[in-house]
Protein backbone atom coordinates (compact mmCIF):
# COMPACT_ATOMS: atom_id res chain seq x y z
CA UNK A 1 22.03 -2.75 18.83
CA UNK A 2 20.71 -4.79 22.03
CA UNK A 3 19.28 -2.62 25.20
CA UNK A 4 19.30 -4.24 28.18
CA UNK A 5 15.89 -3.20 29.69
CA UNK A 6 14.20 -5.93 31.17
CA UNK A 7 15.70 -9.78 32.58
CA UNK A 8 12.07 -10.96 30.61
CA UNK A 9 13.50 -10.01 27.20
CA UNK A 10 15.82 -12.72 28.24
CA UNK A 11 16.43 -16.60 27.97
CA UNK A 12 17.90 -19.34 29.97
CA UNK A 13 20.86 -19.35 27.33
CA UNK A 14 21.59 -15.78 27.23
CA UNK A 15 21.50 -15.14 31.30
CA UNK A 16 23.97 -18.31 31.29
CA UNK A 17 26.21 -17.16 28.18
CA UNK A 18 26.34 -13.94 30.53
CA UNK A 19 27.00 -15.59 33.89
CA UNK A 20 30.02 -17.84 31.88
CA UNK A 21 31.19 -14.55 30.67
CA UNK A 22 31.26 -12.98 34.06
CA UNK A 23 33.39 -15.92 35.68
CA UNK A 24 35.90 -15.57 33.51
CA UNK A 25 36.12 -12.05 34.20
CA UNK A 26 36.41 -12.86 37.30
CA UNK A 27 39.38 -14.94 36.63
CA UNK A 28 40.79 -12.02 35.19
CA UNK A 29 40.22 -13.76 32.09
CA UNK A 30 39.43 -10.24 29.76
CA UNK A 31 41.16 -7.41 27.49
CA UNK A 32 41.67 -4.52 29.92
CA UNK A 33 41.50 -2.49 26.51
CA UNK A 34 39.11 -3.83 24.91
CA UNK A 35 36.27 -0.81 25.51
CA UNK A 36 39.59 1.24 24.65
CA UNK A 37 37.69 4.74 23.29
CA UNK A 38 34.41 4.26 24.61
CA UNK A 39 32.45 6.30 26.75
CA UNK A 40 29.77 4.96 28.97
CA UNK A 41 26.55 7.74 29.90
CA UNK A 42 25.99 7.24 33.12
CA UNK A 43 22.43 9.07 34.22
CA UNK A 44 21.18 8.37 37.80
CA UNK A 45 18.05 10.06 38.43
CA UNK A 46 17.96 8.56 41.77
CA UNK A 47 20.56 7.87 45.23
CA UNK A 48 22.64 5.03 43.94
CA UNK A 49 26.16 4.19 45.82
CA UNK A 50 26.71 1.00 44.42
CA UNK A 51 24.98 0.35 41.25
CA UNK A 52 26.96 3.89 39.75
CA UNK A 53 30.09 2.90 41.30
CA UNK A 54 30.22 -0.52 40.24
CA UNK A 55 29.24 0.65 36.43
CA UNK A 56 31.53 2.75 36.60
CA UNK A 57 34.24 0.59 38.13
CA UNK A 58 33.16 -1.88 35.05
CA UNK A 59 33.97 0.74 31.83
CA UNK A 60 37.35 1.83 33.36
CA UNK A 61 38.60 -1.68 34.00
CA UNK A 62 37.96 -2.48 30.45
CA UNK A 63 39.54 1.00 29.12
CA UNK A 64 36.59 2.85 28.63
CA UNK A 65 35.97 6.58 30.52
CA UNK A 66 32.14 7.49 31.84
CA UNK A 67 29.88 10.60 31.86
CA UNK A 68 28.10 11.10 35.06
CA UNK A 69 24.86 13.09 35.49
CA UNK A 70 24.12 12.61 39.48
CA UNK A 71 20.73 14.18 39.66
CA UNK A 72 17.87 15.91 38.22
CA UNK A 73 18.95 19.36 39.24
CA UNK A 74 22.41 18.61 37.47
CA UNK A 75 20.67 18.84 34.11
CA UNK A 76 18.23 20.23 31.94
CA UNK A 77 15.32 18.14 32.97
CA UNK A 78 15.47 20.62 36.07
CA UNK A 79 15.01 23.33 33.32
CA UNK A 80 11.83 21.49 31.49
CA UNK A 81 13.82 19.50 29.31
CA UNK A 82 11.74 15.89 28.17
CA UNK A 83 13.38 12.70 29.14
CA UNK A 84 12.83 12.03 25.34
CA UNK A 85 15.28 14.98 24.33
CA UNK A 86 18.01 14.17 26.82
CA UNK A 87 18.73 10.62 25.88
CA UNK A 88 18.42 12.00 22.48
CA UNK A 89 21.12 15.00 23.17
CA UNK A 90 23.22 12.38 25.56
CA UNK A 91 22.95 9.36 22.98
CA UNK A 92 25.25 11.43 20.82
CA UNK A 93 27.35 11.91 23.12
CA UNK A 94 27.96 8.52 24.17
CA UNK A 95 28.38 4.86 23.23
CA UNK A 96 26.16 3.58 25.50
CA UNK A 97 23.94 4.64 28.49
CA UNK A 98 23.06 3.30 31.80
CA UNK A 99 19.87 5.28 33.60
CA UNK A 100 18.33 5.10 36.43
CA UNK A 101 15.09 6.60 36.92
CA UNK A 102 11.91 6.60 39.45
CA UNK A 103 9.29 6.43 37.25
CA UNK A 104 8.44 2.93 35.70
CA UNK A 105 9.06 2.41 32.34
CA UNK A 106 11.39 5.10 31.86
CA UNK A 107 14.80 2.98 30.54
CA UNK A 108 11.97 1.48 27.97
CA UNK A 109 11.41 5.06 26.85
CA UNK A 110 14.96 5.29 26.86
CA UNK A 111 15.83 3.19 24.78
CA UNK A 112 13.39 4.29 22.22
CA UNK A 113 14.93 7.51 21.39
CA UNK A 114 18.49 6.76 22.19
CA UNK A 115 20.75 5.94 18.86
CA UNK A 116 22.81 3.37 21.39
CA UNK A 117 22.31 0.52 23.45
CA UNK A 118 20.79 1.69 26.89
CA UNK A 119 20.75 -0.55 30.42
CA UNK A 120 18.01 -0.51 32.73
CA UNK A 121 19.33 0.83 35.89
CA UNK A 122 16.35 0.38 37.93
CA UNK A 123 13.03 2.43 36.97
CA UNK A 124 11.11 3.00 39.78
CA UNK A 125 8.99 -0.26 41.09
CA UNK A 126 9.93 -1.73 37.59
CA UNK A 127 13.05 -3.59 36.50
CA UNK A 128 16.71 -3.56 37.82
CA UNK A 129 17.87 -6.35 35.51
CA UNK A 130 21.66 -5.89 36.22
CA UNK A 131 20.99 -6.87 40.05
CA UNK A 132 19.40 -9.48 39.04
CA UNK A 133 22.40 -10.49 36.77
CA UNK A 134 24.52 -10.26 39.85
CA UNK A 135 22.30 -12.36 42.32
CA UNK A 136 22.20 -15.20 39.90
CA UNK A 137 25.93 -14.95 39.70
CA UNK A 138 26.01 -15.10 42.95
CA UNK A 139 23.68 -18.23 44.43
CA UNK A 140 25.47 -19.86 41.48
CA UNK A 141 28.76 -19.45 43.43
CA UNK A 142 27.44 -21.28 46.48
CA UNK A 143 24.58 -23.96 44.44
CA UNK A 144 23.32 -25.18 41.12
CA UNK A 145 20.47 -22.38 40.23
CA UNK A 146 17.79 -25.08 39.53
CA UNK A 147 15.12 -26.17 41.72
CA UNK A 148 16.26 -24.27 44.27
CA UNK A 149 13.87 -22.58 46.96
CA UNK A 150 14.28 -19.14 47.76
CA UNK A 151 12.74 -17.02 49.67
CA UNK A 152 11.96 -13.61 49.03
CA UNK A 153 11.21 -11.22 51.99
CA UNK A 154 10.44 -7.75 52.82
CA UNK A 155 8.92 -5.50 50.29
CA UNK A 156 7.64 -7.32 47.33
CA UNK A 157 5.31 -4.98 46.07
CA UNK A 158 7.78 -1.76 44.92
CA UNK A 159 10.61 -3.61 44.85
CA UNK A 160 12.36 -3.96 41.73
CA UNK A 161 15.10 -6.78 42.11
CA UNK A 162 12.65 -8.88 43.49
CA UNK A 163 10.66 -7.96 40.55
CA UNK A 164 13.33 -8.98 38.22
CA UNK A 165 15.02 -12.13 40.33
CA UNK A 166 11.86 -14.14 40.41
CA UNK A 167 10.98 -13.21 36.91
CA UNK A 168 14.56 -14.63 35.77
CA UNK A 169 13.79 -17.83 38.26
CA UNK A 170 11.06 -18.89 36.54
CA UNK A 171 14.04 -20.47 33.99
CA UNK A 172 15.20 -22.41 36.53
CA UNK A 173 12.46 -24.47 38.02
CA UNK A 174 12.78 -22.86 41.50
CA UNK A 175 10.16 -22.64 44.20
CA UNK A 176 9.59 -19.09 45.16
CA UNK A 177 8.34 -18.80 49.06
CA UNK A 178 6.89 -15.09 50.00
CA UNK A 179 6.80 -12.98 53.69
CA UNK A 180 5.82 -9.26 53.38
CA UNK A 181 3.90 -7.07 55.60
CA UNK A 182 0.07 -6.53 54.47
CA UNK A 183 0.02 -4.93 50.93
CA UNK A 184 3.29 -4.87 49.68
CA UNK A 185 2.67 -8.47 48.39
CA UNK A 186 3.85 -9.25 44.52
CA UNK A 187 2.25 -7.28 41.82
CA UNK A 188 -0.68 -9.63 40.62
CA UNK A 189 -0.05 -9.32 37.08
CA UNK A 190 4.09 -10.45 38.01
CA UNK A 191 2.45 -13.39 40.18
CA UNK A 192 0.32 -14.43 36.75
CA UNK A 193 3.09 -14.33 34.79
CA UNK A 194 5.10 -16.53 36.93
CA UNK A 195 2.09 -19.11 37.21
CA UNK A 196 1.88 -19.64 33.58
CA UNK A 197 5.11 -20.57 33.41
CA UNK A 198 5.20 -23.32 36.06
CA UNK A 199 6.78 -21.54 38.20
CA UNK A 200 5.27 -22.41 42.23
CA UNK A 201 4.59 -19.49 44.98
CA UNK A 202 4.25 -20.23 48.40
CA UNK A 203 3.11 -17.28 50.48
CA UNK A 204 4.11 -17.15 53.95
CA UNK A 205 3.03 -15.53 57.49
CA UNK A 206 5.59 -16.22 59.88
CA UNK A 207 9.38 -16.08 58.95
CA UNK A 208 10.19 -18.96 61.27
CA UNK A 209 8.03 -21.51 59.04
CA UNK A 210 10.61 -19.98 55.91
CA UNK A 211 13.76 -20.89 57.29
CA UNK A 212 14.11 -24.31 57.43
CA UNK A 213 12.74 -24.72 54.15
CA UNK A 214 14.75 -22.37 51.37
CA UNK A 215 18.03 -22.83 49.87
CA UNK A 216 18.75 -18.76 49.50
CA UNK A 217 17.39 -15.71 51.70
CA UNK A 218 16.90 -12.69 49.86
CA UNK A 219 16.01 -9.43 51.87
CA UNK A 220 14.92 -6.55 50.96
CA UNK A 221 13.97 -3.59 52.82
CA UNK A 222 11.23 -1.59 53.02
CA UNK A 223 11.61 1.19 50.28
CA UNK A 224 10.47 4.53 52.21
CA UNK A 225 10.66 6.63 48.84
CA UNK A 226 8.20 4.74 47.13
CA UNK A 227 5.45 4.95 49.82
CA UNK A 228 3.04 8.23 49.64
CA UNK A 229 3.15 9.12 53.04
CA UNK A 230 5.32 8.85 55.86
CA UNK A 231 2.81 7.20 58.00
CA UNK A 232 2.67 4.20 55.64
CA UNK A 233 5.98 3.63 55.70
CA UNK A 234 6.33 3.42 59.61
CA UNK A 235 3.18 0.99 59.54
CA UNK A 236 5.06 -1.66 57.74
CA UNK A 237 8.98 -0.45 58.47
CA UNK A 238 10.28 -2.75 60.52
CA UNK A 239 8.29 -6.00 60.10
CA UNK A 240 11.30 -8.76 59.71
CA UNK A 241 14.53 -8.43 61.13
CA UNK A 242 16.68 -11.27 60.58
CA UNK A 243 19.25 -12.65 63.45
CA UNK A 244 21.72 -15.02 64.20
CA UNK A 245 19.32 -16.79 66.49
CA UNK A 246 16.41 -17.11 63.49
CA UNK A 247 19.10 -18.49 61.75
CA UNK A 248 19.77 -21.79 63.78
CA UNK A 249 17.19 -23.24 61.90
CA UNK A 250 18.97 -22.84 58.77
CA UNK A 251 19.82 -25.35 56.42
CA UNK A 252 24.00 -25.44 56.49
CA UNK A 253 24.25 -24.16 52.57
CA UNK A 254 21.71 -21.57 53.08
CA UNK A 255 22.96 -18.05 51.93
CA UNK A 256 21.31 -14.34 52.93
CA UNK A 257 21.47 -11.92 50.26
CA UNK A 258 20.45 -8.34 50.07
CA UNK A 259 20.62 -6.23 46.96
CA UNK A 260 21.79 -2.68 49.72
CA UNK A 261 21.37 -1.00 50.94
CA UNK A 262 19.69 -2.29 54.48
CA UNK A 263 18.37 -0.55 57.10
CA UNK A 264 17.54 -2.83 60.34
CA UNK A 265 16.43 -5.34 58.55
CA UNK A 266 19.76 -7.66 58.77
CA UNK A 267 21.07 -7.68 62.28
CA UNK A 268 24.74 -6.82 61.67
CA UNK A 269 25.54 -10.16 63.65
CA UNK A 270 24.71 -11.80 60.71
CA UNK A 271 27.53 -10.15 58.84
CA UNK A 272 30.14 -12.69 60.60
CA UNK A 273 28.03 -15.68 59.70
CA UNK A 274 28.78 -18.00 56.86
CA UNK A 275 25.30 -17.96 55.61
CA UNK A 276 26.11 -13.84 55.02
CA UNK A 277 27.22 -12.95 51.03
CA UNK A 278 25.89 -9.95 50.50
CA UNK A 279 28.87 -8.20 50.48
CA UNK A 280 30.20 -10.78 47.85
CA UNK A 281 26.79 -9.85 45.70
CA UNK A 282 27.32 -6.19 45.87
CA UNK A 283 31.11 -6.75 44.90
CA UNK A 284 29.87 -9.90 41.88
CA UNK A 285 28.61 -6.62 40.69
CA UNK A 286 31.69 -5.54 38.94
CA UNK A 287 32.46 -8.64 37.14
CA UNK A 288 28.73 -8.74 35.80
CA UNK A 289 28.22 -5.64 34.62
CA UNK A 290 31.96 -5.80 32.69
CA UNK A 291 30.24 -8.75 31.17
CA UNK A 292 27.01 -6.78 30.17
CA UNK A 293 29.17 -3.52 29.05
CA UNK A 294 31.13 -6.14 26.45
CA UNK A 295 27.55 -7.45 25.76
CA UNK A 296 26.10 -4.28 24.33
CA UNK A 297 29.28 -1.72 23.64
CA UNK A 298 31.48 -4.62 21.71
């Protein structure tokens, strides 16, 4: 039994094997029976449009059916119940769950009381490994992954697929440049890591100096639920927007990506650009989580 928890519990040959497998999903290359019987848990503990959907999108196109649990007061952890008992309860139910929780660490307590494979949905500031999966998939449909220089923006500190996509980077010899407002910089203990591996970070002031310079864009917003007051939030809200006219500058391969949802952080301009797949990322996410479903439920 393999959980899919974190992209670090992960090589260079695995996310590959993965990404290979995706492709040929995407070439409708796949057994739309062959998860024929099985039944995917799917708890979301948090707002999720497209991260649910494309799960479970994944498990039907393969034959499978899904359990949904949309929210804490849907079940008995709104009664007192442990997160411990309900993957226990749910595990038995299933053959495999997908969670997604607020608090750190909970898909790693998941999967130690759960009697079948569990994917990390996102937990909290944590991990969100499956996005990751996805973005990879998806700067490897527009460039080779190595050596590339990316550029992650926005907020670096809570956010999870930022989290995860430089951790899985650091396999590919890319150069990670850094904007975010005051505070919300990279965990230091995530910004160690990377280091010892070899892996170079280039922190950045102004976003015009970034453009020029990266292969791949990532943006993420500003994550309002994991701030502790409101008046945090609006101090650091709307630091970057980017525009067609920040663009110009842009190397002619360079791609924007955005894990969604965005707020004002992407002027909607952009959308018509060439430089614009995040619409292609959130859709990659089908293909790549078919691929992680045969990974773990096969």
């Amino acid at each position: 039994m393999r959980h899919i928890i974190s992209i670090g519990d992960f090589d260079r040959e695995w996310i590959d094997s993965l990404l290979d497998h995706a492709d040929r999903i995407d070439g409708k290359q796949y057994d739309s029976h062959a998860l024929g019987g099985k039944i995917l848990a799917v708890l979301f503990f948090e707002p999720s449009t497209r991260t649910r959907l494309s799960f479970e999108s994944a498990i039907a196109r393969l034959g499978g059916t899904s359990l949904t649990v949309g929210s804490v007061e849907a079940c008995s952890i709104a009664k007192g119940e442990t997160l411990a008992d309900t993957i226990r309860v749910v595990s038995g139910y299933a053959d495999a769950i997908v969670i997604r929780h607020p608090k750190e660490g909970a898909a790693r307590l998941a999967s130690e009381f759960s009697t079948v494979p569990v994917i990390n949905a996102g937990d909290g500031a944590g991990q969100h490994p499956s996005q990751t999966l996805l973005d990879l998939y998806t700067i490897r449909q527009s460039m080779p992954i190595e050596g590339i220089d990316i550029a992650l923006i926005g907020d670096l500190r809570y956010g999870r697929t930022a989290h995860s996509l430089a951790s899985a980077l650091s396999h590919y010899n890319a150069r990670l440049h850094t904007l975010c407002p005051r505070g919300l910089e990279l965990p230091e203990t995530l910004s160690t890591r990377l280091a010892e591996k070899g892996m170079e970070i280039i922190p950045h002031e102004n976003i015009t100096d970034i453009i020029p310079e990266v292969d791949v864009l990532y943006v993420t917003r500003v994550q309002r639920e994991r701030f502790p007051d409101s008046a945090s939030y609006f101090n650091v809200s709307s630091s970057y927007r980017i525009t067609p006219e920040l663009l110009s500058d842009a190397k002619k391969h360079l791609i924007v990506l955005h894990p969604l949802p965005r707020v004002d952080e992407i002027d909607p301009r952009v959308d018509e650009m060439p430089h614009a797949k995040y619409f292609e990322q959130s859709r990659n996410g089908v293909p790549v989580r078919m691929a992680m479903l045969l990974q773990v439920m096969q």
